[in-house]
Protein backbone atom coordinates (compact mmCIF):
# COMPACT_ATOMS: atom_id res chain seq x y z
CA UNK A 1 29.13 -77.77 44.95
CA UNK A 2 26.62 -77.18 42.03
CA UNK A 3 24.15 -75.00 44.37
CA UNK A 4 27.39 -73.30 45.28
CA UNK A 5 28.26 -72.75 41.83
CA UNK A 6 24.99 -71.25 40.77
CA UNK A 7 24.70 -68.85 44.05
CA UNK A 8 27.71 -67.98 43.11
CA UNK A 9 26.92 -66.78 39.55
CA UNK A 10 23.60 -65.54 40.90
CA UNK A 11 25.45 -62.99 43.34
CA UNK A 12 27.71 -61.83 40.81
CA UNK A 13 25.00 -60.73 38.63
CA UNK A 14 23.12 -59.05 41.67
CA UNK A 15 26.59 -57.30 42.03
CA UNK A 16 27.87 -56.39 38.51
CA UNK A 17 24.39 -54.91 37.15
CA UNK A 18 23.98 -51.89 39.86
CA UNK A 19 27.75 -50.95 39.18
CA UNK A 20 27.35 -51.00 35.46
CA UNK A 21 24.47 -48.50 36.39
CA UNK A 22 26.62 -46.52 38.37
CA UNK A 23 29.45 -46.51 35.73
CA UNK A 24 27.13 -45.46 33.06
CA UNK A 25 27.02 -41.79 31.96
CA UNK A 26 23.93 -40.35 31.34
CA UNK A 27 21.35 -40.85 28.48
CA UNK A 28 22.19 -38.55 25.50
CA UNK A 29 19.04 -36.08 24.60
CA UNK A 30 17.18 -37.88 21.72
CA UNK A 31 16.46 -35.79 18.14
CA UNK A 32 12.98 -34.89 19.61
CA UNK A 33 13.81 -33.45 22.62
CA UNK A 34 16.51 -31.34 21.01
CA UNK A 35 13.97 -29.68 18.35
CA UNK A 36 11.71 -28.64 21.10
CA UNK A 37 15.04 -26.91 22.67
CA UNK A 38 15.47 -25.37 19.45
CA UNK A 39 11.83 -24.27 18.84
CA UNK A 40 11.63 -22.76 22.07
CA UNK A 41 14.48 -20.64 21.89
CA UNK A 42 13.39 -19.62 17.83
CA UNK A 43 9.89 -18.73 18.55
CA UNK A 44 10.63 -15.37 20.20
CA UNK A 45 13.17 -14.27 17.74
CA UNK A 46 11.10 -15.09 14.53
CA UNK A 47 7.77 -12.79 16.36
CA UNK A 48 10.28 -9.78 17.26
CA UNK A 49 11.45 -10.23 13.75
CA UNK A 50 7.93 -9.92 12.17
CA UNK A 51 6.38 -7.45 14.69
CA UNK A 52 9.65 -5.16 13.49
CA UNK A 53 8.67 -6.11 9.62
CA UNK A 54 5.25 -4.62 10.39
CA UNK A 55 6.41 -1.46 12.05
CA UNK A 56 8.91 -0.78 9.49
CA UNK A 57 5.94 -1.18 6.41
CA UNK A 58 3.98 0.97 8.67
CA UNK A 59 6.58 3.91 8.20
CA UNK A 60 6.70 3.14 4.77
CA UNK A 61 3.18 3.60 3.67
CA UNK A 62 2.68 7.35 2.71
CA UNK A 63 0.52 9.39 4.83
CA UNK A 64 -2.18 11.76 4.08
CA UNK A 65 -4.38 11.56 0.28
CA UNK A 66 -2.78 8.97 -1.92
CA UNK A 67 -4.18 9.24 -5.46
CA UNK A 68 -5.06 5.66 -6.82
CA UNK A 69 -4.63 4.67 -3.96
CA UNK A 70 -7.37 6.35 -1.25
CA UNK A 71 -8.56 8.66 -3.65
CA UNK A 72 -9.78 7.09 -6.99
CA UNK A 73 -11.52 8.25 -10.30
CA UNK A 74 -14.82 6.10 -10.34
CA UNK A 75 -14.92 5.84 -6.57
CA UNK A 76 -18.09 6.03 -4.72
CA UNK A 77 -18.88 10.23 -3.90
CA UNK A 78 -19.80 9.23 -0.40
CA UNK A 79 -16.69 7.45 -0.10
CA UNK A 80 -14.69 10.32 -0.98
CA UNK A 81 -16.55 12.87 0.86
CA UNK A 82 -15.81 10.60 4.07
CA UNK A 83 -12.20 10.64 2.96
CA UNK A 84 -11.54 14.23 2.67
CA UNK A 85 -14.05 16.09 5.04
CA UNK A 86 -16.46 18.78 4.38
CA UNK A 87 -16.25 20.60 1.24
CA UNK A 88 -16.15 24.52 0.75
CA UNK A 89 -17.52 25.06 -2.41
CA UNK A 90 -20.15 22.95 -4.49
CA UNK A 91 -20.86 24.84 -8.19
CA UNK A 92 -23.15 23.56 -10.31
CA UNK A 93 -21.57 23.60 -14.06
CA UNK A 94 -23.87 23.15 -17.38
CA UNK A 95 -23.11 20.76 -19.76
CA UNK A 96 -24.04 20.65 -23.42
CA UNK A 97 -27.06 18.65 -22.58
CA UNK A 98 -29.17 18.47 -19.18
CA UNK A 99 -27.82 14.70 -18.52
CA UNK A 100 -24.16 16.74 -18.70
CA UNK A 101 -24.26 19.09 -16.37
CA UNK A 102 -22.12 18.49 -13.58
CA UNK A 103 -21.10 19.26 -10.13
CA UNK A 104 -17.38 20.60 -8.76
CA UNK A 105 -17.44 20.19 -5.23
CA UNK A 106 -13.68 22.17 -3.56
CA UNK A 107 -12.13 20.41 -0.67
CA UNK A 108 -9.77 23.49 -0.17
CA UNK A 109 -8.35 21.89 2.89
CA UNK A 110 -6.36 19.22 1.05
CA UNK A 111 -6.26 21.19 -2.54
CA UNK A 112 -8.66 18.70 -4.50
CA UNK A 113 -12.02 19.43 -6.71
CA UNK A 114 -13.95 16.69 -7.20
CA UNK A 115 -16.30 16.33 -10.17
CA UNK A 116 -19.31 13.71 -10.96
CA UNK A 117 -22.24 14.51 -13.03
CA UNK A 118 -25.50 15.41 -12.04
CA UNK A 119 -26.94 11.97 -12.10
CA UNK A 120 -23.88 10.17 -10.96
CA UNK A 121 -22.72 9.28 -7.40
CA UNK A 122 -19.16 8.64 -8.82
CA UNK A 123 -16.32 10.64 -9.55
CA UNK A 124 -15.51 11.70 -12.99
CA UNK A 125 -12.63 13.70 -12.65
CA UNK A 126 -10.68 14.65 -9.76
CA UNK A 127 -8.35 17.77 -9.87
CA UNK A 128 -5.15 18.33 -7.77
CA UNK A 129 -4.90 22.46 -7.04
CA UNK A 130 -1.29 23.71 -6.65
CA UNK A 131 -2.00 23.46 -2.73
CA UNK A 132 -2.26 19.54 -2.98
CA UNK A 133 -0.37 18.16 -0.19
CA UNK A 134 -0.24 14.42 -0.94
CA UNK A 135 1.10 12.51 -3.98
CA UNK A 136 0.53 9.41 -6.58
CA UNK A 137 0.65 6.27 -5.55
CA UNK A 138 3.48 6.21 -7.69
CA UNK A 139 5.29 9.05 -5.65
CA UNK A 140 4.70 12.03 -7.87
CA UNK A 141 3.51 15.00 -6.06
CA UNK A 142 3.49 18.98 -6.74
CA UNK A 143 6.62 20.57 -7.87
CA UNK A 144 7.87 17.43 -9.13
CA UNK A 145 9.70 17.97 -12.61
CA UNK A 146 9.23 17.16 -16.28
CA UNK A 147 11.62 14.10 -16.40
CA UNK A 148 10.43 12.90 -12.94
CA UNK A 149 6.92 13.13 -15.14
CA UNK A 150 8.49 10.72 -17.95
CA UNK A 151 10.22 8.45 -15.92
CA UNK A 152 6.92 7.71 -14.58
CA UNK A 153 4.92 7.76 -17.35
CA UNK A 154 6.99 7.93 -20.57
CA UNK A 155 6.98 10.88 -22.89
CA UNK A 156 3.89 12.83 -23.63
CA UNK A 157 1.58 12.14 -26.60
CA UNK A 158 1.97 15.91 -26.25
CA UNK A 159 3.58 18.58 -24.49
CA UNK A 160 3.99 22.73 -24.55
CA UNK A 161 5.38 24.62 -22.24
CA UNK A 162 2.36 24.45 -19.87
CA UNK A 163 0.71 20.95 -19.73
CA UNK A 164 1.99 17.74 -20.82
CA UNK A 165 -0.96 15.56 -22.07
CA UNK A 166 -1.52 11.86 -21.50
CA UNK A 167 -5.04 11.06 -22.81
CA UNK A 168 -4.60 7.07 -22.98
CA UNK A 169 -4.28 7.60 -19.08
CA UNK A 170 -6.68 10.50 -18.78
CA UNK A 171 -3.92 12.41 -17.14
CA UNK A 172 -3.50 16.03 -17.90
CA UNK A 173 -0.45 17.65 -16.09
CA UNK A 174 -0.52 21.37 -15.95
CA UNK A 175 3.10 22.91 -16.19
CA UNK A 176 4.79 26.28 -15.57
CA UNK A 177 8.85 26.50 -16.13
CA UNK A 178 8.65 22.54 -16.26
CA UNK A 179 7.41 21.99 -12.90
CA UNK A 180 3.94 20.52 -11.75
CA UNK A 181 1.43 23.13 -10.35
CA UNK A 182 -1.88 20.94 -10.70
CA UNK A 183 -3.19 17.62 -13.02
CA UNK A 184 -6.33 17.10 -14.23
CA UNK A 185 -7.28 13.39 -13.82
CA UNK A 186 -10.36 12.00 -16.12
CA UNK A 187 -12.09 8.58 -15.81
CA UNK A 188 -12.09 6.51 -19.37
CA UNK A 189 -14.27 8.63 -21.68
CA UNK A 190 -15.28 11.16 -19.60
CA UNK A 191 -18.66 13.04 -21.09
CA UNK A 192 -17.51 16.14 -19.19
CA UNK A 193 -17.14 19.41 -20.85
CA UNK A 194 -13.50 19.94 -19.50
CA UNK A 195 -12.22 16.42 -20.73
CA UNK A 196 -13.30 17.34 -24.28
CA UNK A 197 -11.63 20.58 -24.49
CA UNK A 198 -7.89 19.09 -22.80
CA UNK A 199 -8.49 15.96 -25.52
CA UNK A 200 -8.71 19.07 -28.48
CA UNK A 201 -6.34 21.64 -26.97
């Protein structure tokens, strides 16, 4: 009776475990497993997401000459040169001294003059012609109007009816019927002949 007994509980064991087994529903997925899911199915949103961010800043970004941006007072002349092509006219101007004298080199393509002196490879001044195409870093650009000029850059130190002067900035906008037709850009004490006469006029 007691080897009965114990084949009996033996059996009965054998027989409950596989139907517990069968019974059972399956294992739930653990945390892990469930991140991966999750990754896998973020991953391509988040790079169409950023690939769309970078077209969108492409569109942004101004074309063309950007001044203080691509085009810079105290910038390299071979730099600029590269920039903006072959020029059309190179004068030589006289200064009040030899070590003065300076050079205007016309890029009539994009409507800039560049100027550096004579011993210099860096520009000194660069002027914007009424045919300038591009625009300020800051968004200003030809035919733009006296309070789009102040916005910008706050009122005048001084102003007539045809330029609007802002020496501390070396910027010298040329006006006619309070629109912008050209500016005269000068890097910090400029020894040029031109930046003395727009400090006195």
């Amino acid at each position: 009776m007691k080897v009965s007994k114990h084949l009996f509980a033996a059996l009965l064991v054998l027989f409950l475990i596989p139907i517990t087994w069968v019974f059972a529903g399956p294992e739930p997925a653990k945390g892990p497993a469930k991140q991966i899911v999750g990754k896998g199915k973020a991953q391509p949103v988040a790079k169409v997401t950023k690939k769309q961010a970078k077209v969108d800043k492409k569109k942004k970004q101004p074309q063309g000459i950007v001044v203080g941006k691509n085009l810079k007072i105290g910038m390299n002349l071979d730099q600029a040169i590269t920039l903006l092509g072959v020029p059309k006219k190179i004068k030589v101007k006289r200064g009040t001294e030899p070590s003065l004298d300076s050079l205007s080199i016309e890029f009539a393509k994009h409507g800039v003059v560049i100027h550096t002196l004579n011993e210099k490879k860096k520009i000194e001044v660069i002027e914007l012609l009424p045919t300038f195409k591009g625009q300020f870093q800051n968004g200003i650009k030809m035919g733009d109007k006296v309070p789009t000029l102040i916005k910008k850059y706050g009122v005048p130190q001084s102003m007539s009816a045809s330029l609007a002067r802002y020496p501390d900035k070396g910027l010298y906008f040329s006006l006619k019927e309070n629109v912008l037709i050209s500016v005269w850009i000068f890097v910090k004490n400029s020894k040029i002949l031109s930046h003395q006469l727009f400090k006195t006029s």
